[in-house]
Protein backbone atom coordinates (compact mmCIF):
# COMPACT_ATOMS: atom_id res chain seq x y z
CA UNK A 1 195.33 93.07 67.62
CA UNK A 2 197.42 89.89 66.07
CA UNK A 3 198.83 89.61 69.22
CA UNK A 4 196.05 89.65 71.48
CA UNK A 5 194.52 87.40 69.35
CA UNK A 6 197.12 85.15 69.62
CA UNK A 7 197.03 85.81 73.54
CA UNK A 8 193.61 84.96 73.85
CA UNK A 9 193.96 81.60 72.01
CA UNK A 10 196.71 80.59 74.21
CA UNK A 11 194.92 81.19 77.34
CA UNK A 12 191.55 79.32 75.48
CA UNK A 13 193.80 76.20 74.56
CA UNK A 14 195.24 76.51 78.46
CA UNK A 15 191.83 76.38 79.89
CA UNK A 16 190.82 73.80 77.73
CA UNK A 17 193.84 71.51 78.73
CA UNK A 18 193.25 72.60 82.45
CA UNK A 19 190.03 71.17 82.13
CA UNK A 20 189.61 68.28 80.01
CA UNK A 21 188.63 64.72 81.99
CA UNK A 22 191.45 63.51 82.15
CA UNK A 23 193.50 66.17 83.95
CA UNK A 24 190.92 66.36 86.00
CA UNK A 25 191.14 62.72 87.49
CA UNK A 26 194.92 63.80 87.75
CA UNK A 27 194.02 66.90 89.99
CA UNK A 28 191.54 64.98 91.96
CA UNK A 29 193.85 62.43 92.83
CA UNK A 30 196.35 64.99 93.75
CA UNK A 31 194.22 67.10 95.76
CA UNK A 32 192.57 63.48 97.43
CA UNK A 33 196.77 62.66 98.08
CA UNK A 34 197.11 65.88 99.61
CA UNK A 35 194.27 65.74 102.15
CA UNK A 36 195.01 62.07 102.95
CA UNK A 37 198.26 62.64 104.09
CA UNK A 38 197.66 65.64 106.93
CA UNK A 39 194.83 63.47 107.62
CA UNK A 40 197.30 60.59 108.25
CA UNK A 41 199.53 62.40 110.44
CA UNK A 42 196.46 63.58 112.74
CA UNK A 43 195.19 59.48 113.00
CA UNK A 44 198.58 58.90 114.38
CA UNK A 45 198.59 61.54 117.05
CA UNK A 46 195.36 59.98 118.47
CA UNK A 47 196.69 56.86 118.31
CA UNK A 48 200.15 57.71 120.18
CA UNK A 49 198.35 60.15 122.69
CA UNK A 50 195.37 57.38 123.82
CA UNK A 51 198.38 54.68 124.30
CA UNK A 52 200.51 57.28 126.58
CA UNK A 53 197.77 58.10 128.60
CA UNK A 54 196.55 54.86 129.21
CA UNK A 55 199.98 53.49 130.03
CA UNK A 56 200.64 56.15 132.48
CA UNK A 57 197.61 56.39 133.96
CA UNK A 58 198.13 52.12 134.79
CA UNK A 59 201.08 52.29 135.65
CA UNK A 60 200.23 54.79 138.34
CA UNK A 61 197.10 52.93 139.18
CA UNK A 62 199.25 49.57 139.49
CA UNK A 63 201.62 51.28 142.08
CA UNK A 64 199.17 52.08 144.31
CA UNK A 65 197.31 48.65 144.64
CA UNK A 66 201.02 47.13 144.34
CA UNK A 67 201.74 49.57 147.80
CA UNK A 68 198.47 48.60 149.21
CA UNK A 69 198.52 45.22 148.06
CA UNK A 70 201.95 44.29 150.08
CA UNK A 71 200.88 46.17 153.22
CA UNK A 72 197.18 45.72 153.92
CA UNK A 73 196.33 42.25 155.76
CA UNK A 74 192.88 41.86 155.72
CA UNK A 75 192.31 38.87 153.27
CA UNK A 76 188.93 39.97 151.59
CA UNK A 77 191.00 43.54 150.74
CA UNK A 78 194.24 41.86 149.69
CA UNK A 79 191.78 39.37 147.63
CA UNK A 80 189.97 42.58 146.16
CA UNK A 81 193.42 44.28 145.09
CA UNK A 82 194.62 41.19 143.71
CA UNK A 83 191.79 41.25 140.82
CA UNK A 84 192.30 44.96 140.93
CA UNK A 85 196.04 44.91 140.00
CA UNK A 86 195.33 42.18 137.71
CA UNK A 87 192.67 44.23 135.90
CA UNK A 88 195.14 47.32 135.70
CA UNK A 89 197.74 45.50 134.55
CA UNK A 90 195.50 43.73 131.72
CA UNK A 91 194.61 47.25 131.18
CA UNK A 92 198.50 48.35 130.36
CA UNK A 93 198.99 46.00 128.16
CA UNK A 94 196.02 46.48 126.10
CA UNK A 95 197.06 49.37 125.70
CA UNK A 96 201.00 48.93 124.91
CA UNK A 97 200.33 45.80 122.40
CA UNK A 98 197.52 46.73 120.11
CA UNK A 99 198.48 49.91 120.32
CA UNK A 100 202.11 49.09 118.97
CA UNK A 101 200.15 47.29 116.26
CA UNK A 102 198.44 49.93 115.26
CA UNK A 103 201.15 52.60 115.16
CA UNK A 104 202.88 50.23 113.18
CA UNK A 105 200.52 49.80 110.68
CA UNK A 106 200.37 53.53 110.47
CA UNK A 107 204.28 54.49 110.27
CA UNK A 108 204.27 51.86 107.56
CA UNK A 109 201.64 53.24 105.60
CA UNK A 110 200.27 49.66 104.68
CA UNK A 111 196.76 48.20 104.93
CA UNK A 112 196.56 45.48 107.95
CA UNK A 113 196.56 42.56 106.60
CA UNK A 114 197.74 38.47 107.06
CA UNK A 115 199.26 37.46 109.84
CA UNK A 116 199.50 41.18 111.94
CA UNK A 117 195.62 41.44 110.94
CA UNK A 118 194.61 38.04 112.50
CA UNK A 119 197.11 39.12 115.50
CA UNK A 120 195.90 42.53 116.25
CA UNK A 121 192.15 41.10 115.94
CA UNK A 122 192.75 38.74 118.52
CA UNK A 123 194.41 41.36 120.59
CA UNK A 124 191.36 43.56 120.22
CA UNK A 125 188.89 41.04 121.63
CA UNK A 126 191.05 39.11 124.26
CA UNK A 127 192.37 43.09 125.90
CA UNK A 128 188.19 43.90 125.45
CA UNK A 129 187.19 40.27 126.89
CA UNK A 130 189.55 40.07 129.88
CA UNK A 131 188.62 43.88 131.73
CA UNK A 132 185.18 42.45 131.61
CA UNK A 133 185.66 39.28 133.12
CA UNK A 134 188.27 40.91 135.87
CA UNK A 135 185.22 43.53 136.70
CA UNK A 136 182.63 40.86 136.87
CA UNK A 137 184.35 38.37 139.01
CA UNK A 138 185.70 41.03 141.07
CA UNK A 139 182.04 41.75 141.72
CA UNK A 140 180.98 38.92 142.71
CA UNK A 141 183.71 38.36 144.94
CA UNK A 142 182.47 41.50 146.97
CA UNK A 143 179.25 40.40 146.77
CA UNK A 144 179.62 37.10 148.48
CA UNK A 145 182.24 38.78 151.18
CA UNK A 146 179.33 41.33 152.18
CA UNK A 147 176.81 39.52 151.76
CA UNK A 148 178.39 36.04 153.37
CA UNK A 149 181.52 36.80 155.05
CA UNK A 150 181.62 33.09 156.70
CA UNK A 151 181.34 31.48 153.34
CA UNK A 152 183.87 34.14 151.64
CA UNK A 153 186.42 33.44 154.16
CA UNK A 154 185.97 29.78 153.87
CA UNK A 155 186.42 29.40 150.29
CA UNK A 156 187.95 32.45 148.68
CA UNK A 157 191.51 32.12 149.26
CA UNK A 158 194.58 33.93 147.84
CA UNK A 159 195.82 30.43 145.59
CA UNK A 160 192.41 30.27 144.33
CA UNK A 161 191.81 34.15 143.66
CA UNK A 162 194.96 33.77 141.43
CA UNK A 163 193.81 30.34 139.58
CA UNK A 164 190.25 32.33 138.58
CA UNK A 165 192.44 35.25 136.94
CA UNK A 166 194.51 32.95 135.19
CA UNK A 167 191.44 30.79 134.32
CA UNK A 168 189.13 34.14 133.10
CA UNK A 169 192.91 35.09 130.78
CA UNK A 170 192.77 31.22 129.32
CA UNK A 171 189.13 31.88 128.45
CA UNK A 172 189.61 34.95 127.12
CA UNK A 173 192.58 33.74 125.01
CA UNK A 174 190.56 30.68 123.63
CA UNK A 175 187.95 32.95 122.36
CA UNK A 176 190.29 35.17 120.62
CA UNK A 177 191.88 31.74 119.15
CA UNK A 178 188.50 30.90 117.20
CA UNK A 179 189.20 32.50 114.53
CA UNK A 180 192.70 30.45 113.58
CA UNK A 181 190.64 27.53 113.95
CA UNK A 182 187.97 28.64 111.28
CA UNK A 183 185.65 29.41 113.85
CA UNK A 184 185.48 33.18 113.23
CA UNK A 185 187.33 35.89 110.70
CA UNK A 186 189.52 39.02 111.86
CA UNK A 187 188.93 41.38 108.56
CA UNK A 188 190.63 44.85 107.90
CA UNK A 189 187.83 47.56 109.39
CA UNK A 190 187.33 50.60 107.88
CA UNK A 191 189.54 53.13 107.44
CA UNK A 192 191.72 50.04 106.86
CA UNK A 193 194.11 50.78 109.68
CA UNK A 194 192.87 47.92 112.00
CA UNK A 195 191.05 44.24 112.01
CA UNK A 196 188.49 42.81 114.61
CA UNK A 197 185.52 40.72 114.02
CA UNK A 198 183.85 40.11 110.99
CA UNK A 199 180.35 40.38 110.52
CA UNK A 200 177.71 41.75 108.50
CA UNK A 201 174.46 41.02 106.82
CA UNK A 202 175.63 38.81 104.34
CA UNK A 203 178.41 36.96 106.87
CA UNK A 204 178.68 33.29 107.31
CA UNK A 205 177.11 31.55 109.89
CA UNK A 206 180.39 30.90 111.72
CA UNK A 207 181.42 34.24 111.43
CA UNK A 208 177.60 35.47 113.16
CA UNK A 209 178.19 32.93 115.34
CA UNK A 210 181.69 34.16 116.55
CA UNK A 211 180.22 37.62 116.80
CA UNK A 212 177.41 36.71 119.16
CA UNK A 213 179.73 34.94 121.47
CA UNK A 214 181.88 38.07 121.69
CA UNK A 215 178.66 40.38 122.23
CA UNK A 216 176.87 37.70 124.29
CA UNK A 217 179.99 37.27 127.07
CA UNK A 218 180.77 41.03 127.43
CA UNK A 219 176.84 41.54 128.07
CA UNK A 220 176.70 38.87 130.39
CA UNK A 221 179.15 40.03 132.66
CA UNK A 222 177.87 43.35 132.73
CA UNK A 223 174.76 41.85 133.88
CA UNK A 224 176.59 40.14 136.43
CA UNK A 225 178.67 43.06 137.81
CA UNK A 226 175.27 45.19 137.75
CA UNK A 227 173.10 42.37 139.64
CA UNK A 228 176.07 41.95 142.23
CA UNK A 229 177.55 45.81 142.75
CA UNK A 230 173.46 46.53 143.41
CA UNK A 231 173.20 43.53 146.04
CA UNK A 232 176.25 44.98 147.57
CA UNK A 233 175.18 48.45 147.44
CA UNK A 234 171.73 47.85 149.32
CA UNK A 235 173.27 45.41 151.72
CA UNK A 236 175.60 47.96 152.95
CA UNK A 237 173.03 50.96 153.05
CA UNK A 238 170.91 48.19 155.26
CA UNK A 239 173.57 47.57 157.60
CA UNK A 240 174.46 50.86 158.42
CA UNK A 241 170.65 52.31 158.30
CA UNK A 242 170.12 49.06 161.21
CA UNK A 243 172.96 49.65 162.69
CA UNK A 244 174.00 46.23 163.00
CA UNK A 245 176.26 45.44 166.37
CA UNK A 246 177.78 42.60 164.39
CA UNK A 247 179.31 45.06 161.56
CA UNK A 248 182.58 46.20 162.54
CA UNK A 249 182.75 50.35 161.86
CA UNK A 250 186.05 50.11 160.38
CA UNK A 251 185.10 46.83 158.38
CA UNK A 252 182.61 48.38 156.94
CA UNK A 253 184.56 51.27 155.58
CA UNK A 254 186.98 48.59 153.94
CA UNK A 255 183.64 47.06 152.35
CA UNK A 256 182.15 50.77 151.23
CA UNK A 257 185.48 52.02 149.37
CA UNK A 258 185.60 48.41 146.99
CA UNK A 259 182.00 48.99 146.55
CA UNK A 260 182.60 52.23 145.22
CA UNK A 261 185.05 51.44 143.00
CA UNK A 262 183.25 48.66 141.43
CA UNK A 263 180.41 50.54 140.83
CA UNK A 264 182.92 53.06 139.38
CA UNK A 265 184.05 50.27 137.14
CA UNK A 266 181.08 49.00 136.41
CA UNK A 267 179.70 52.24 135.15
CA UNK A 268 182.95 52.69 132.96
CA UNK A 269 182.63 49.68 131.50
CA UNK A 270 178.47 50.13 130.89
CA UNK A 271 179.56 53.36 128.96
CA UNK A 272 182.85 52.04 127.20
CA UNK A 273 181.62 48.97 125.80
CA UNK A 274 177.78 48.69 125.64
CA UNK A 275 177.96 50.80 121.83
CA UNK A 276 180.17 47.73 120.52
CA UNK A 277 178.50 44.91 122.04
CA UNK A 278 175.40 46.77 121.20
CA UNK A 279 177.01 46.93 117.51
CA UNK A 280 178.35 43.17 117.20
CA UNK A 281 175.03 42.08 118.01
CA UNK A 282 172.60 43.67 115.52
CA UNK A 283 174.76 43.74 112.63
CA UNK A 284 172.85 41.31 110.75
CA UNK A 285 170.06 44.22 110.35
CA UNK A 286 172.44 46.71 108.93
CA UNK A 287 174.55 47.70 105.73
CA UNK A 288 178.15 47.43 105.55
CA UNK A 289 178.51 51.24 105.52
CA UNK A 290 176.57 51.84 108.60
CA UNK A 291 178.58 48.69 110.38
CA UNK A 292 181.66 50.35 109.63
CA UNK A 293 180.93 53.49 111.00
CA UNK A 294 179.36 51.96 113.90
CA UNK A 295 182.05 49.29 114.66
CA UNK A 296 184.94 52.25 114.53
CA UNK A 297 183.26 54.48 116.95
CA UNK A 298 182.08 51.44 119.30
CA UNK A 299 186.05 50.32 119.26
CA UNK A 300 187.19 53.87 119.74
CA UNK A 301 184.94 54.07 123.03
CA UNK A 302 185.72 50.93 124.47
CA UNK A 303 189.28 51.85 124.30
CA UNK A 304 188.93 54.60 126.57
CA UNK A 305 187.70 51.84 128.59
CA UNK A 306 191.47 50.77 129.98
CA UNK A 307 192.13 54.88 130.27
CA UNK A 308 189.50 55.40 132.79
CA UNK A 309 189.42 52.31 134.64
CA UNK A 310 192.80 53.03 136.81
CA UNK A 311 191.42 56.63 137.62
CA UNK A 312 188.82 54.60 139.84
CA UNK A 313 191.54 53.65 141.77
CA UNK A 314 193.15 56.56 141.97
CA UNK A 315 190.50 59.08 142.55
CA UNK A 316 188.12 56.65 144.73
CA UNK A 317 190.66 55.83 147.51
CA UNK A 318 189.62 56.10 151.10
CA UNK A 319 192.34 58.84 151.46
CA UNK A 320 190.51 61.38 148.37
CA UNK A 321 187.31 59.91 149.99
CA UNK A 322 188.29 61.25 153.33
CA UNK A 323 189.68 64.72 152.00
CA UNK A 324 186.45 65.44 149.68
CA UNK A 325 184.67 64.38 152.82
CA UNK A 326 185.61 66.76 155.16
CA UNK A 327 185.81 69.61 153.01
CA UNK A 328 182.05 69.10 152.26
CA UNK A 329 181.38 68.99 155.77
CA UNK A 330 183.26 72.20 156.36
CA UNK A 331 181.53 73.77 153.94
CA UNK A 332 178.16 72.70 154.66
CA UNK A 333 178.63 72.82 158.49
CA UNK A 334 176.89 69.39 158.95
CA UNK A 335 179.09 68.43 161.98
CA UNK A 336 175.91 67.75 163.85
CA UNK A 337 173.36 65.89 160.92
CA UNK A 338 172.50 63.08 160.01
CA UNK A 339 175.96 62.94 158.15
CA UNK A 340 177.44 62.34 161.98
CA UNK A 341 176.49 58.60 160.90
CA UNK A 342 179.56 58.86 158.18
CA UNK A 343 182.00 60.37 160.73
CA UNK A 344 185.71 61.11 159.09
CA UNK A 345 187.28 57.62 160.73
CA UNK A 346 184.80 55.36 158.18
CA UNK A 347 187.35 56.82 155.50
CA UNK A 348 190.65 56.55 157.89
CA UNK A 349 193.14 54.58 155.91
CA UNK A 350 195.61 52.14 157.06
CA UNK A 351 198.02 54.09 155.32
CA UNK A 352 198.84 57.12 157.77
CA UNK A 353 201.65 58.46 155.44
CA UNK A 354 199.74 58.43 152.42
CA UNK A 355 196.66 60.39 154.08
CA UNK A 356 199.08 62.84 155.33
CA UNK A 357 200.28 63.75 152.19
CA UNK A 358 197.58 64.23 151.01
């Protein structure tokens, strides 16, 4: 009995020490340290698998406008895939540079901070300003050209179309400069991992100020690409509902495919980045936790912005266009419907070989 007296005092004194305060900080530390550190290696693979994706799926985009690009010679189209490979190739690296940032900061294990927090800040909003301005001017651009084809051939020119994308970069850059000029902060953003804007209910006025320039720029060239892809749009339907004798068939086909693809674009972008302009802008009226939250998922969605935007190219080429046409029409036997008006040679591309592959 002695001993299993002795026993049972051992085992009291054990569960005692097991769970006194102190040792318990120690285990919760341990167990937090355990959880944080699978939970580590999972942040990276998003991280690593959203920047190989993206980079691929530009670099496949930017060979096909590079291959149509250097054999189409219509002006309006080459003027059209100019912007285009300039937005893919914005896209790439937007993807390659904050996204080496950010693995960095990871593989390191260290909160951003200093100089790599006020660079990958200005990354973030210069890579999330530029694919808006590229989408917006490119919209206009068709706009005018379908709308006024005299005037677009008399002023939009190929030395020009490359000054406005180097212009619309320069802006873009000098917005993400504000902040090094105390016009603006770049802050670490929860989970500490990366920086962009700061702003909240109690930030300064510059900062609030900064914000709203960000937010108010992104919107308005949505608005812009919206106002001008719609223009487009119904000016096209018109044309071919009128059947205008001053329309060229195979013009017009050129004119419906960019069309397409801006309203593609446009749509992506309307998804990708309305939440975080959305966010930017009413921050004032919420806590810091709820920014947080909102500002992470906002940034995660508009990065998926520069995945999907080269799939528009890819997947809303005259040649797909063509195939997905005529199997519908196979299957739907409407050789002789009203879909006779969109007859197979509206989507006949230029580029014989490439339809044949496909």
């Amino acid at each position: 009995m002695g001993q299993y007296a002795n026993m049972t005092v051992l085992y009291q004194d054990r569960v005692n020490w097991a769970w006194s305060p102190a040792d318990n900080a120690s285990l919760a530390q341990a167990n937090v340290s355990s959880v944080v550190q699978p939970g580590v290696a999972k942040s990276v693979a998003m991280p690593v698998f959203s920047m190989t994706l993206g980079a691929v799926s530009n670099i496949i985009a930017l060979v096909i406008l590079i291959k149509s690009y250097a054999r189409f010679r219509r002006r309006s189209k080459a003027t059209f895939l100019l912007f285009a490979s300039s937005l893919v190739l914005t896209d790439f690296a937007g993807h390659v540079i904050p996204g080496a940032l950010v693995l960095r900061l990871y593989t390191k294990g260290m909160e951003a901070a200093g100089p790599l927090c006020q660079l990958l800040g200005g990354s973030l909003v210069f890579f999330g300003l530029c694919p808006l301005f590229l989408g917006c001017i490119m919209a206009v651009e068709r706009c005018v050209g379908v709308t006024r084809p005299l005037l677009h051939a008399a002023v939009v020119t190929s030395a020009r179309s490359k000054l406005a994308v180097v212009g619309l970069w320069l802006l873009a850059g000098c917005v993400a400069l504000l902040p090094f000029i105390k016009l603006g902060t770049y802050r670490v953003q929860w989970p500490k991992t990366w920086c962009f804007i700061s702003v909240g209910p109690d930030g300064h006025w510059t900062e609030v100020a900064f914000a709203l320039l960000f937010s108010c720029l992104g919107v308005t060239a949505l608005l812009i690409s919206l106002i001008c892809n719609t223009i487009s749009g119904v000016t096209l339907i018109q044309a071919r509902i009128k059947k205008k004798k001053n329309c060229n068939r195979k013009a017009k086909s050129h004119d419906i495919e960019m069309v397409v693809q801006l309203i593609g674009i446009m749509m992506v972008s309307c998804i990708c980045w309305s939440p975080l302009l959305v966010t930017v802008s009413i921050t004032r009226s919420q806590s810091s936790a709820e920014y947080d939250w909102l500002s992470f998922l906002g940034v995660r969605m508009a990065s998926w912005n520069q995945i999907l935007d080269p799939w528009v190219y890819i997947l809303l080429r005259r040649a797909v266009l063509r195939k997905l046409y005529t199997m519908v029409v196979r299957k739907t036997d409407f050789n002789k419907s009203k879909f006779e008006r969109w007859e197979i040679s509206s989507f006949q591309s230029s580029e014989r070989s490439v339809v044949n592959r496909l």
